[in-house]
N, C-alpha and C. Protein backbone atom coordinates (compact mmCIF):
# COMPACT_ATOMS: atom_id res chain seq x y z
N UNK A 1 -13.92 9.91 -11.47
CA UNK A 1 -13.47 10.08 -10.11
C UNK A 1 -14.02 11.37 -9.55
N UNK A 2 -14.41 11.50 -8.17
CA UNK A 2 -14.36 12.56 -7.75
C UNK A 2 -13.70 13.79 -7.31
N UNK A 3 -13.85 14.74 -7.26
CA UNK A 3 -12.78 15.97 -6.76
C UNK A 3 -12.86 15.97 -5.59
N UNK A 4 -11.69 16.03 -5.38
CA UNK A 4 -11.20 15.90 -4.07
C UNK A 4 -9.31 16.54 -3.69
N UNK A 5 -9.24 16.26 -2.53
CA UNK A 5 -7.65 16.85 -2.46
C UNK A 5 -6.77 16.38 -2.76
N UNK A 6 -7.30 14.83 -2.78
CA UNK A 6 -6.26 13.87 -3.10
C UNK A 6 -5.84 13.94 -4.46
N UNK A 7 -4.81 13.22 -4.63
CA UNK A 7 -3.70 12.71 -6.01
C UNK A 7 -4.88 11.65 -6.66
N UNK A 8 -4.97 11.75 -8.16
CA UNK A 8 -5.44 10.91 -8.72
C UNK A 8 -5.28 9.63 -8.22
N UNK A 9 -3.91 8.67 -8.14
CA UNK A 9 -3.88 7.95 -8.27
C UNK A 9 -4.09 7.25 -6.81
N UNK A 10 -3.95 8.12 -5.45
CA UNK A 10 -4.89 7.78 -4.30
C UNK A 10 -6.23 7.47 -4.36
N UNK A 11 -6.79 8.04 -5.13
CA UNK A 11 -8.31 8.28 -5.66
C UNK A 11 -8.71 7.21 -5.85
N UNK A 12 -7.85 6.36 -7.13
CA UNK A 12 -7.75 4.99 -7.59
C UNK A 12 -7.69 4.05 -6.29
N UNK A 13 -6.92 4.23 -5.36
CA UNK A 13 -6.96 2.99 -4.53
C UNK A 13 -8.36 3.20 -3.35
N UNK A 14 -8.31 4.61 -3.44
CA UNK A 14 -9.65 4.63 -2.76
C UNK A 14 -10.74 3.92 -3.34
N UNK A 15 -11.27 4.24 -4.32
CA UNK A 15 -12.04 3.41 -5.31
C UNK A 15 -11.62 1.91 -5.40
N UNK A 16 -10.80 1.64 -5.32
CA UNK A 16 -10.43 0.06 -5.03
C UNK A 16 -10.84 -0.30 -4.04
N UNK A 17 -11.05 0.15 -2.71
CA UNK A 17 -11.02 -0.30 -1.75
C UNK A 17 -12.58 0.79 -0.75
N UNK A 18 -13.26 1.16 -1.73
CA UNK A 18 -14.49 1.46 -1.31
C UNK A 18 -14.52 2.89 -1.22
N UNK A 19 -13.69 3.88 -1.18
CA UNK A 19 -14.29 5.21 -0.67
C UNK A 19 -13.56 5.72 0.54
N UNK A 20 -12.91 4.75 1.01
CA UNK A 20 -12.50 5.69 1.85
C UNK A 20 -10.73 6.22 1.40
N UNK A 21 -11.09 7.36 1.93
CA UNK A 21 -9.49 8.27 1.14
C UNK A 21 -8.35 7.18 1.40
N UNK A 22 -7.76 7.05 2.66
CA UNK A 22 -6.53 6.16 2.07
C UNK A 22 -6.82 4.54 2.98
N UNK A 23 -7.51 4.37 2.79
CA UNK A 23 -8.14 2.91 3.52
C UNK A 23 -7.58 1.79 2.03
N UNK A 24 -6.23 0.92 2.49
CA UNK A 24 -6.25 0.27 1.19
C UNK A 24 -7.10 -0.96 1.90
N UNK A 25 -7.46 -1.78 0.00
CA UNK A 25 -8.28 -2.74 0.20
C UNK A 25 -8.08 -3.64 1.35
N UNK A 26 -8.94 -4.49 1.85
CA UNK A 26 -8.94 -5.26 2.75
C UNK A 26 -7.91 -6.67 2.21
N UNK A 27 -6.97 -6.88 3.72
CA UNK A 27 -5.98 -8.18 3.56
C UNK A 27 -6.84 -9.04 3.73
N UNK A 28 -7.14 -10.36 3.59
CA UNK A 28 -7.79 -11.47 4.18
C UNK A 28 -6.67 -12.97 3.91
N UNK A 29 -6.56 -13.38 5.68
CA UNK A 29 -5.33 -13.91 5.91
C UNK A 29 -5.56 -15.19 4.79
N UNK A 30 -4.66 -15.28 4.35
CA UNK A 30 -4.38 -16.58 3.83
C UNK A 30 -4.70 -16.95 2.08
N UNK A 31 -4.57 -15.13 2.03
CA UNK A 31 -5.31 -14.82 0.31
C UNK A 31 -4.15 -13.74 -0.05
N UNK A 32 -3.52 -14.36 -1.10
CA UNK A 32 -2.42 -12.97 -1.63
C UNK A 32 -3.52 -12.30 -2.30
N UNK A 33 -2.45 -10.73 -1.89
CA UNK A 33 -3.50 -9.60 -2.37
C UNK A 33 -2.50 -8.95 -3.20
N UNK A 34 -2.96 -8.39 -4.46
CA UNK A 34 -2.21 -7.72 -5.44
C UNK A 34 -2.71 -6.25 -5.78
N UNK A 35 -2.22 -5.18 -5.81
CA UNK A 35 -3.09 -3.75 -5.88
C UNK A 35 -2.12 -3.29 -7.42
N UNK A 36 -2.29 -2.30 -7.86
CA UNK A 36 -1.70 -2.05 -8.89
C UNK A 36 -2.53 -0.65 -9.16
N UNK A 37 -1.81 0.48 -8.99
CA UNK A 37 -2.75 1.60 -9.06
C UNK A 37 -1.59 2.69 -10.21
N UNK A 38 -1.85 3.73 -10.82
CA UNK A 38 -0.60 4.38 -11.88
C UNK A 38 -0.30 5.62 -10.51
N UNK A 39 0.48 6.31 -11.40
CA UNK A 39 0.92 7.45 -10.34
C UNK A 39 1.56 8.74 -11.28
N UNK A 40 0.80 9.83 -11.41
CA UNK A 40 1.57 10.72 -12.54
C UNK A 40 2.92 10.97 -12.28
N UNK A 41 3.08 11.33 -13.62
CA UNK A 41 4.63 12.16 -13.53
C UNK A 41 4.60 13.40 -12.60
N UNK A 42 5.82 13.36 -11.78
CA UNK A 42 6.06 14.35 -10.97
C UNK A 42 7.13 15.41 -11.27
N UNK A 43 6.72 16.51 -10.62
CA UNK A 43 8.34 17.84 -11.01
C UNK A 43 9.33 17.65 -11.04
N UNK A 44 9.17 16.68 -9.50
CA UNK A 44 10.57 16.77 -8.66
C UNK A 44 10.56 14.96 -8.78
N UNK A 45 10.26 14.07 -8.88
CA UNK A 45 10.66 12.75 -8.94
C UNK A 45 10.68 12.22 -10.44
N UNK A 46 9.81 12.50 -11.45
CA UNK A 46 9.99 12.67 -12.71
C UNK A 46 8.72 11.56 -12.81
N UNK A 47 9.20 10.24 -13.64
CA UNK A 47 8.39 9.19 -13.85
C UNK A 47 8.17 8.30 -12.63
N UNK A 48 8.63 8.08 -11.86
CA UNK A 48 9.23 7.35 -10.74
C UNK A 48 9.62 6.42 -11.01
N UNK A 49 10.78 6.09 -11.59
CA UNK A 49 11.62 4.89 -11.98
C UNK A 49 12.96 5.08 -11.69
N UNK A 50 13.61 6.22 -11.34
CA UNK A 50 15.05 6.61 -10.55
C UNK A 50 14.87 5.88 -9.32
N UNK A 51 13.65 5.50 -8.48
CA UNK A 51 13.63 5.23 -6.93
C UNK A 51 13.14 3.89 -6.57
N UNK A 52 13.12 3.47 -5.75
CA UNK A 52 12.21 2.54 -4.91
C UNK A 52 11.16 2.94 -4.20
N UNK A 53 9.91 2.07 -4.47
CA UNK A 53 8.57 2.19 -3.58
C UNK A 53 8.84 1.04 -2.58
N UNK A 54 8.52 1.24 -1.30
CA UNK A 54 8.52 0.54 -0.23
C UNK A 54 7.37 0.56 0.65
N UNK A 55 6.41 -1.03 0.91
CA UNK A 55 5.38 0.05 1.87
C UNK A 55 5.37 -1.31 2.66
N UNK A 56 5.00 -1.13 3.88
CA UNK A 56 4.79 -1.71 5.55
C UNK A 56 3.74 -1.49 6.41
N UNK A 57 3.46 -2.30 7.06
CA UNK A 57 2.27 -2.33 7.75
C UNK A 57 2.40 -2.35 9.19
N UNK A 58 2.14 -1.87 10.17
CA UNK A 58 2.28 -2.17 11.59
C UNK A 58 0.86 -2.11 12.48
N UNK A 59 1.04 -2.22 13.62
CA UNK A 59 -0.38 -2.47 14.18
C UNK A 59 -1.07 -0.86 14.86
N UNK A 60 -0.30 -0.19 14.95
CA UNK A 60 -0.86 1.58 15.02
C UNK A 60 0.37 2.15 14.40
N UNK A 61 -0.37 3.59 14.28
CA UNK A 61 0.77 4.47 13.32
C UNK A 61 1.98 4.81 14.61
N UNK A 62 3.19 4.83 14.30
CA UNK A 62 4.15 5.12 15.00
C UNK A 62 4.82 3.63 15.76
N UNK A 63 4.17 2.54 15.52
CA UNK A 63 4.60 1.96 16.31
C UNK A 63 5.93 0.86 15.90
N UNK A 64 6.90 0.40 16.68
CA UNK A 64 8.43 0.09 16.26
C UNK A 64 8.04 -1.55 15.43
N UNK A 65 7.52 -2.28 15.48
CA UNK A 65 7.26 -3.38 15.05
C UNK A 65 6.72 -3.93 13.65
N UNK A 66 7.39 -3.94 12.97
CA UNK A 66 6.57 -4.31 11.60
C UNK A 66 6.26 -5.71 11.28
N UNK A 67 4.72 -5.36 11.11
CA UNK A 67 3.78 -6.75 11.16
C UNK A 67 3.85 -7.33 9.34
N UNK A 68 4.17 -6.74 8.78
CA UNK A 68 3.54 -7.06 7.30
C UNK A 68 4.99 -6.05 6.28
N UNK A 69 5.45 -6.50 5.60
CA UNK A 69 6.48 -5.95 4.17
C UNK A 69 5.09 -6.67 2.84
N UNK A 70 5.26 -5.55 2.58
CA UNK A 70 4.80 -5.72 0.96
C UNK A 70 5.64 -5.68 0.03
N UNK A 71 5.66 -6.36 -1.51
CA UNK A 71 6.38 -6.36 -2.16
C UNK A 71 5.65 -5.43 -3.15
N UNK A 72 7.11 -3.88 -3.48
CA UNK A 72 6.36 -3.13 -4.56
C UNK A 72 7.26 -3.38 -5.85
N UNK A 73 6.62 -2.83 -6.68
CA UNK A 73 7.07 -2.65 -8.34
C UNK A 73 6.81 -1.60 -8.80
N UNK A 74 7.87 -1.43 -9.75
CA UNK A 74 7.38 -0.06 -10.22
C UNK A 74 7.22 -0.16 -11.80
N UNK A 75 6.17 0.17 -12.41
CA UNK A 75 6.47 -0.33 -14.26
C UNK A 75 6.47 0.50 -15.14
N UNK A 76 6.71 0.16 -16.18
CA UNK A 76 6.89 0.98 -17.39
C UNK A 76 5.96 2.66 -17.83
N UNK A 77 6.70 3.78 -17.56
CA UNK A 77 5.81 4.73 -18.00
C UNK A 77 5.22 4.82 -19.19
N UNK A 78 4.27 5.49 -19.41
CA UNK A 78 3.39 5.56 -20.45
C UNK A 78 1.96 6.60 -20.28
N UNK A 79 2.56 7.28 -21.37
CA UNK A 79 1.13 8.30 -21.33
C UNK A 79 0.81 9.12 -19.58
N UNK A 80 2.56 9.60 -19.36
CA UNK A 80 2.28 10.83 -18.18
C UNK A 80 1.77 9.81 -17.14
N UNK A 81 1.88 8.70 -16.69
CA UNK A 81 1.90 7.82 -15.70
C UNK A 81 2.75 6.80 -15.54
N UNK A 82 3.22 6.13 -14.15
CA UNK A 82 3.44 5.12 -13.79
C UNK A 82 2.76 3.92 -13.15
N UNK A 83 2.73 3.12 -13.74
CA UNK A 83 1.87 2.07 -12.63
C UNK A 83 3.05 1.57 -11.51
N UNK A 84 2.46 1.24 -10.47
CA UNK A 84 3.10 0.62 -9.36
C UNK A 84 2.52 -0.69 -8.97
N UNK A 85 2.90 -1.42 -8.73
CA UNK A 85 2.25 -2.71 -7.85
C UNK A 85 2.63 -3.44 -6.68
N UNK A 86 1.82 -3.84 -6.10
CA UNK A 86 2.31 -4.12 -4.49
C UNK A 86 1.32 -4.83 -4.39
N UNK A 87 2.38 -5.80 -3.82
CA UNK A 87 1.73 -7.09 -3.88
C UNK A 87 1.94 -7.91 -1.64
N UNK A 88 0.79 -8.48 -1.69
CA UNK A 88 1.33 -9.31 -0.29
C UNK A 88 1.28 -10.34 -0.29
N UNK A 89 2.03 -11.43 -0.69
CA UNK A 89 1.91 -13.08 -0.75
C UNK A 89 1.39 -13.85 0.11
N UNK A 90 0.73 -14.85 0.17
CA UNK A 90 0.74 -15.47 1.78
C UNK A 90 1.62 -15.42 2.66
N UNK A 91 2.92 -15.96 1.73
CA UNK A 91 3.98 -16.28 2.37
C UNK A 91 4.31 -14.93 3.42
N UNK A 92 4.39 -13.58 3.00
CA UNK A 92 4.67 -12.77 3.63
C UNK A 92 2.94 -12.56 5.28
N UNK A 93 2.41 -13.16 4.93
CA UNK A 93 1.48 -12.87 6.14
C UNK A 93 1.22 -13.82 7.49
N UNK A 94 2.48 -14.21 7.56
CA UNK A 94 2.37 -15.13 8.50
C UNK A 94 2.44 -13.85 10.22
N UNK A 95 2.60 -13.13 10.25
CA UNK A 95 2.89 -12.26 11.27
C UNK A 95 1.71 -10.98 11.43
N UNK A 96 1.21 -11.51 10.70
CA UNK A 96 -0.43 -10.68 10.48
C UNK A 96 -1.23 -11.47 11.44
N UNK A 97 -1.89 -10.93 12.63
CA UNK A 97 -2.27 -11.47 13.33
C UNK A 97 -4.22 -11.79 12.96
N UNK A 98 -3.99 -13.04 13.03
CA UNK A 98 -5.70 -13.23 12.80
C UNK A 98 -6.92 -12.57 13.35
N UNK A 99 -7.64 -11.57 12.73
CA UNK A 99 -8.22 -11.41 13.73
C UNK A 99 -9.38 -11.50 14.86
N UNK A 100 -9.68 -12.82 14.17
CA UNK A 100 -10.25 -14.15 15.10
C UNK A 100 -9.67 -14.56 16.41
N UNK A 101 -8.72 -14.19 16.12
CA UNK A 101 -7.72 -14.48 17.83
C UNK A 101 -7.59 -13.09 18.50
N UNK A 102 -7.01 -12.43 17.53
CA UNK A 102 -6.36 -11.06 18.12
C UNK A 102 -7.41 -10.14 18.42
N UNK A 103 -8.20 -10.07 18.19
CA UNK A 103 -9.62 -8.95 17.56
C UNK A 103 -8.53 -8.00 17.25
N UNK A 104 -7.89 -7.65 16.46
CA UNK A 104 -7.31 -7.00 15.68
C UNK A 104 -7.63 -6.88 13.99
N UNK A 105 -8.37 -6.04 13.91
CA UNK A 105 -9.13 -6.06 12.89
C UNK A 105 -8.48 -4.88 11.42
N UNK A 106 -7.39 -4.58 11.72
CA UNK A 106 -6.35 -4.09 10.87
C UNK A 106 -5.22 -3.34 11.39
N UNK A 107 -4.60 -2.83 10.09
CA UNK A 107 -3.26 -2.36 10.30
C UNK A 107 -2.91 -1.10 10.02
N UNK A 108 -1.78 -0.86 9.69
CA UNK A 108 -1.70 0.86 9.55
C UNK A 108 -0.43 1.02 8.43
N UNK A 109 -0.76 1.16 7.37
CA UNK A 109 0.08 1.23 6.28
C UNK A 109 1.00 2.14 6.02
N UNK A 110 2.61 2.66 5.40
CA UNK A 110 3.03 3.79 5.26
C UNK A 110 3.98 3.46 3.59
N UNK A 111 3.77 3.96 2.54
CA UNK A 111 4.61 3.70 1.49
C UNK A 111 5.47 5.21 1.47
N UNK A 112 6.95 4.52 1.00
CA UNK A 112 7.18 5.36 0.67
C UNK A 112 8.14 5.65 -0.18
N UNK A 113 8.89 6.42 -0.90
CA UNK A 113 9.66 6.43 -1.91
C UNK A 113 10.88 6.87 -1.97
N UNK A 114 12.20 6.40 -2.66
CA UNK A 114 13.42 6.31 -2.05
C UNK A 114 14.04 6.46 -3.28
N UNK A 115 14.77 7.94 -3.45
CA UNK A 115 15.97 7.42 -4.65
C UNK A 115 17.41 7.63 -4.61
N UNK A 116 18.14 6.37 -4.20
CA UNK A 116 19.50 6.28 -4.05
C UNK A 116 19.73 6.37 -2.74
N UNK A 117 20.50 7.51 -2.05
CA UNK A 117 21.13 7.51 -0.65
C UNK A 117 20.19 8.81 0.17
N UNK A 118 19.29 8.94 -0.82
CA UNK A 118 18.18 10.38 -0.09
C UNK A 118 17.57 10.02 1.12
N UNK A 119 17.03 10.74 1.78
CA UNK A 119 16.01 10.06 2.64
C UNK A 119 14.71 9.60 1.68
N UNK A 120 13.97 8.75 2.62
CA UNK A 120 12.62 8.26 2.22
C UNK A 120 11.64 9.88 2.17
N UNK A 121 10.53 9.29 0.81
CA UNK A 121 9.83 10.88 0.77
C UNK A 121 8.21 9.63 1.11
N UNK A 122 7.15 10.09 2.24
CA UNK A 122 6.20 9.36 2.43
C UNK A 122 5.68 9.65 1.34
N UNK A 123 4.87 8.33 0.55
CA UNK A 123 3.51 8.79 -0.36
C UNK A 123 2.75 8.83 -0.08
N UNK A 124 2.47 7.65 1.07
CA UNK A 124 0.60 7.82 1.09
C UNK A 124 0.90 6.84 2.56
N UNK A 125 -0.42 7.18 3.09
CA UNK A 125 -0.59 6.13 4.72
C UNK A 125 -2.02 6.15 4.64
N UNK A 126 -2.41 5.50 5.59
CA UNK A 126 -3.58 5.03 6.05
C UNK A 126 -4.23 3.50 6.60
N UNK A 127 -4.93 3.15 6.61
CA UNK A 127 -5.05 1.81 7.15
C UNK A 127 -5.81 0.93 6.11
N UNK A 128 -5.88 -0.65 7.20
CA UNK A 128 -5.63 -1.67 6.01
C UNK A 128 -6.82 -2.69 6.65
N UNK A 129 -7.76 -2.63 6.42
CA UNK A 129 -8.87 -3.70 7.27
C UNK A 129 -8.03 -4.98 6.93
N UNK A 130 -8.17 -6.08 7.96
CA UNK A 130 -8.16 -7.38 7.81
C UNK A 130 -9.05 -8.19 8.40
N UNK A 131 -9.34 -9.25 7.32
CA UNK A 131 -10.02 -10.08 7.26
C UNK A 131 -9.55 -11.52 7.74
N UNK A 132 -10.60 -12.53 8.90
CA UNK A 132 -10.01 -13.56 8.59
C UNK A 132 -9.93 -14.27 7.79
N UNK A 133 -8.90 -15.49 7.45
CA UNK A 133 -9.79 -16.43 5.98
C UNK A 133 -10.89 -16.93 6.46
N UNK A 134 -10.98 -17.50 5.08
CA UNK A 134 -12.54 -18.37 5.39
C UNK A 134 -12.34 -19.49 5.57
N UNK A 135 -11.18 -20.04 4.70
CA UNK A 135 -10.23 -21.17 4.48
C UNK A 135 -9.56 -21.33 5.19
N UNK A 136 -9.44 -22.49 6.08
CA UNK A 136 -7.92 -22.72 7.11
C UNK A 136 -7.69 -23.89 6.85
């Protein structure tokens, strides 16, 4: 990986998804997408298994409408990491607008992490190219 400012395990999804710092991989409607990236142990959150990961998609940053829920996981530590996974089913992309119709050509992602009655702590944002299917 390269040096950079980012967190390793941003690094990883960058590299998943081409290079760009927090650009996750591209959705393409009508194709579940599964990501799965680790995440070190932290000072102050520990392994991350006390909390919930939560991440959402909308059509610009700030805006009240959520187009897209992802489903996250959080798994077993091992060796000073956690893996996480987040997943988007078809089923969940029905409100993802095509962007064959929409020219809406992505989204704007925000995960973030939650343990118990705390507030949410953001992990990571950035955007989400979408693709149309190829398949209809």
């Amino acid at each position: 990986m390269t040096t950079t400012q980012f967190p390793e395990w941003l690094q990883q999804m960058s590299e998943i998804a081409g290079g760009a710092a927090a650009e996750w991989p591209p959705v393409r409607i009508g194709t579940a997408r599964t990501v799965t990236f680790t995440i070190a142990t932290d000072a102050f959150f520990g392994d991350w298994t006390a909390g919930t990961f939560a991440m959402q998609a909308k059509a610009s940053p700030g805006a009240d409408t959520i187009i897209a829920t992802f489903e996250c996981e959080t798994g077993t530590p091992a060796g000073g990491t956690t893996p996480v996974t987040i997943a988007l089913p078809v089923a969940a992309q029905s409100t993802i607008p095509d962007p064959l119709d929409s020219g809406v050509g992505e989204l704007f992602y925000d995960i973030i992490y939650t343990v118990g009655a705390s507030d949410p702590v953001l992990v990571a944002a950035g955007r989400i190219p979408v693709l149309a299917g190829i398949t209809e």
